[in-house]
C-alpha atoms as a PDB file:
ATOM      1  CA  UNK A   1       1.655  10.964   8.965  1.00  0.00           C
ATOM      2  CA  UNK A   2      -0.468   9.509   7.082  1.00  0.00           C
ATOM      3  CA  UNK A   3      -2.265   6.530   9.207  1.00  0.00           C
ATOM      4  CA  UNK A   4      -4.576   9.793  10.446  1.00  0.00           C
ATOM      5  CA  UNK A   5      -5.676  10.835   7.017  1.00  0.00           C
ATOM      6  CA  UNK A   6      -7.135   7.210   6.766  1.00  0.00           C
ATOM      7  CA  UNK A   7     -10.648   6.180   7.451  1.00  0.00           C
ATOM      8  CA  UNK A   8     -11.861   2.454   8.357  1.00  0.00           C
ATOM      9  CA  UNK A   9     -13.313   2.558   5.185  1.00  0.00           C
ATOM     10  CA  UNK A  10     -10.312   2.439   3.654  1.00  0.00           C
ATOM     11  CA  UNK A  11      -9.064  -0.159   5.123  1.00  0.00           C
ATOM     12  CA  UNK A  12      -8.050  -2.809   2.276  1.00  0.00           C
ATOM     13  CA  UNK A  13      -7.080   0.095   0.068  1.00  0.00           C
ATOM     14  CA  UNK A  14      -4.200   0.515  -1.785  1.00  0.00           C
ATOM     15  CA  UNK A  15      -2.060   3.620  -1.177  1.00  0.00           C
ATOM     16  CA  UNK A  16       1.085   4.419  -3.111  1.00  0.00           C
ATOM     17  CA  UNK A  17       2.695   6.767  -0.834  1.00  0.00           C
ATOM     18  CA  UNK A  18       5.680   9.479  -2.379  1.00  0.00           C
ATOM     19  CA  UNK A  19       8.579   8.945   0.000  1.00  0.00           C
ATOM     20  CA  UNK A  20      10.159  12.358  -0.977  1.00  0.00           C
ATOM     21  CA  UNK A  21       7.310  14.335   0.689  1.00  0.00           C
ATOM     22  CA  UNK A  22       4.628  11.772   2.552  1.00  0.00           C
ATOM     23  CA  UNK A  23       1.629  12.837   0.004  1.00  0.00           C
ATOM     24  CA  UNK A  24      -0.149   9.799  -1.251  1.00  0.00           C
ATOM     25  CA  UNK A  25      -2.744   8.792  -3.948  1.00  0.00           C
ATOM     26  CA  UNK A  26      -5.720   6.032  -2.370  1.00  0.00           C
ATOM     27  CA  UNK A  27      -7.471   3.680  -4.403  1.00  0.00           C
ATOM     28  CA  UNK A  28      -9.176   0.166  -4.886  1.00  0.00           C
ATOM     29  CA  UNK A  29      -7.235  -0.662  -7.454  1.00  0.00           C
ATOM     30  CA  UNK A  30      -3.317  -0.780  -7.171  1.00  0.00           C
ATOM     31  CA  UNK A  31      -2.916  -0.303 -10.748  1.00  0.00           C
ATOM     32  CA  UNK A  32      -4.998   3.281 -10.914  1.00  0.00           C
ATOM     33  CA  UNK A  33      -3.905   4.535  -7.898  1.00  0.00           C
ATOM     34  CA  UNK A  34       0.290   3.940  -8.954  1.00  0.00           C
ATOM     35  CA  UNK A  35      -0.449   5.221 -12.218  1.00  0.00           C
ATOM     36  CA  UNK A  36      -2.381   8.417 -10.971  1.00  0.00           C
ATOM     37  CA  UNK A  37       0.820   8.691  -8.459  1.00  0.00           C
ATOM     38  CA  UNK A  38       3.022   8.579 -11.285  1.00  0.00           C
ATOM     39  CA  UNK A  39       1.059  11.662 -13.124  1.00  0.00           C
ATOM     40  CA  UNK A  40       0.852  13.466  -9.945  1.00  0.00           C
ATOM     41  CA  UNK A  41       4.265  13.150  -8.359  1.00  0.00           C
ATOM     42  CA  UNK A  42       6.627  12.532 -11.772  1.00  0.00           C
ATOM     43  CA  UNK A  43       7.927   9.199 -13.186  1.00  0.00           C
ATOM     44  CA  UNK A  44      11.133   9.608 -11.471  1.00  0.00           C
ATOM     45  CA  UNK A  45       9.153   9.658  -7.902  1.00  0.00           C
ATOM     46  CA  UNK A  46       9.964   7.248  -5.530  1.00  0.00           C
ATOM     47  CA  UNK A  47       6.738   5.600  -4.272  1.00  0.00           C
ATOM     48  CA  UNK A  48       6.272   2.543  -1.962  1.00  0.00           C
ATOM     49  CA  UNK A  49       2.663   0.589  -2.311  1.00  0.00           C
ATOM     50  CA  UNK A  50       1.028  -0.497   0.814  1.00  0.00           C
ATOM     51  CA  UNK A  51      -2.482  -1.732   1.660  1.00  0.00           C
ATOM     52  CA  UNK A  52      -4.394   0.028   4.178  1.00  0.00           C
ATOM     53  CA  UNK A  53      -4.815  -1.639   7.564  1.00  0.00           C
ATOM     54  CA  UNK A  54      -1.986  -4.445   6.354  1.00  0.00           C
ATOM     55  CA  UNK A  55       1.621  -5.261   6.818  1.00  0.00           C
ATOM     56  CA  UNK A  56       2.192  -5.136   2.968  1.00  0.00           C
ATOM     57  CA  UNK A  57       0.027  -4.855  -0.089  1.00  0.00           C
ATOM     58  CA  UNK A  58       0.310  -8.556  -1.116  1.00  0.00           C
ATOM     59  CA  UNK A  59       1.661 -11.781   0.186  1.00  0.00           C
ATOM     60  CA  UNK A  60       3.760 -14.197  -1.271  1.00  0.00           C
ATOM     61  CA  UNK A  61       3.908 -18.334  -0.048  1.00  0.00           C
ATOM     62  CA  UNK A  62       2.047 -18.516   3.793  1.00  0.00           C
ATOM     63  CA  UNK A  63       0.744 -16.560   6.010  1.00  0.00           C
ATOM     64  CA  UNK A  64       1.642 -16.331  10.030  1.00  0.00           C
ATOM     65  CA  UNK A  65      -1.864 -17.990  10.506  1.00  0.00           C
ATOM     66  CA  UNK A  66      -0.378 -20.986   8.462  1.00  0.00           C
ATOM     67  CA  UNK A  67      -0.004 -24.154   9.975  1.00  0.00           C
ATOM     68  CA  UNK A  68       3.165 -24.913   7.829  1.00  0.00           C
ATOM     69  CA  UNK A  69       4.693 -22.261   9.647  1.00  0.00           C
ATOM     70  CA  UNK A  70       4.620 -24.989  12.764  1.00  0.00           C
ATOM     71  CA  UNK A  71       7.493 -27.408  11.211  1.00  0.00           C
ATOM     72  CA  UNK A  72       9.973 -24.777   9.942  1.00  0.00           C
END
């Protein structure tokens, strides 16, 4: 639903999407776009922060590209 609202320019992106209803707030910076999602859904919204064009917004430890991966 919302994957065709996207452009590849906003790929890298940060979109905090409102569960309840699908509508979503895009921005470059994960801070401004949550907070305007927090003005214009409620504080009590449920949103979920992803990056455009990635599995998740940020990554934590390695990658799948890491070679450390190899010997677990």
């Amino acid at each position: 639903q919302i994957r065709p609202q996207l452009t590849e320019a906003d790929r890298g992106r940060f979109v905090t999407v409102n569960t309840d209803n699908g509508e979503f707030e895009i921005d470059d910076d994960d801070l401004a776009g949550s907070l305007r999602a927090q003005e214009r859904f409620g504080m009590d919204a449920p949103l979920f922060l992803i990056r455009a064009g990635f599995r998740a917004a940020y990554s934590m430890g390695v990658s799948d590209e890491d070679s450390r991966l190899e010997n677990w």
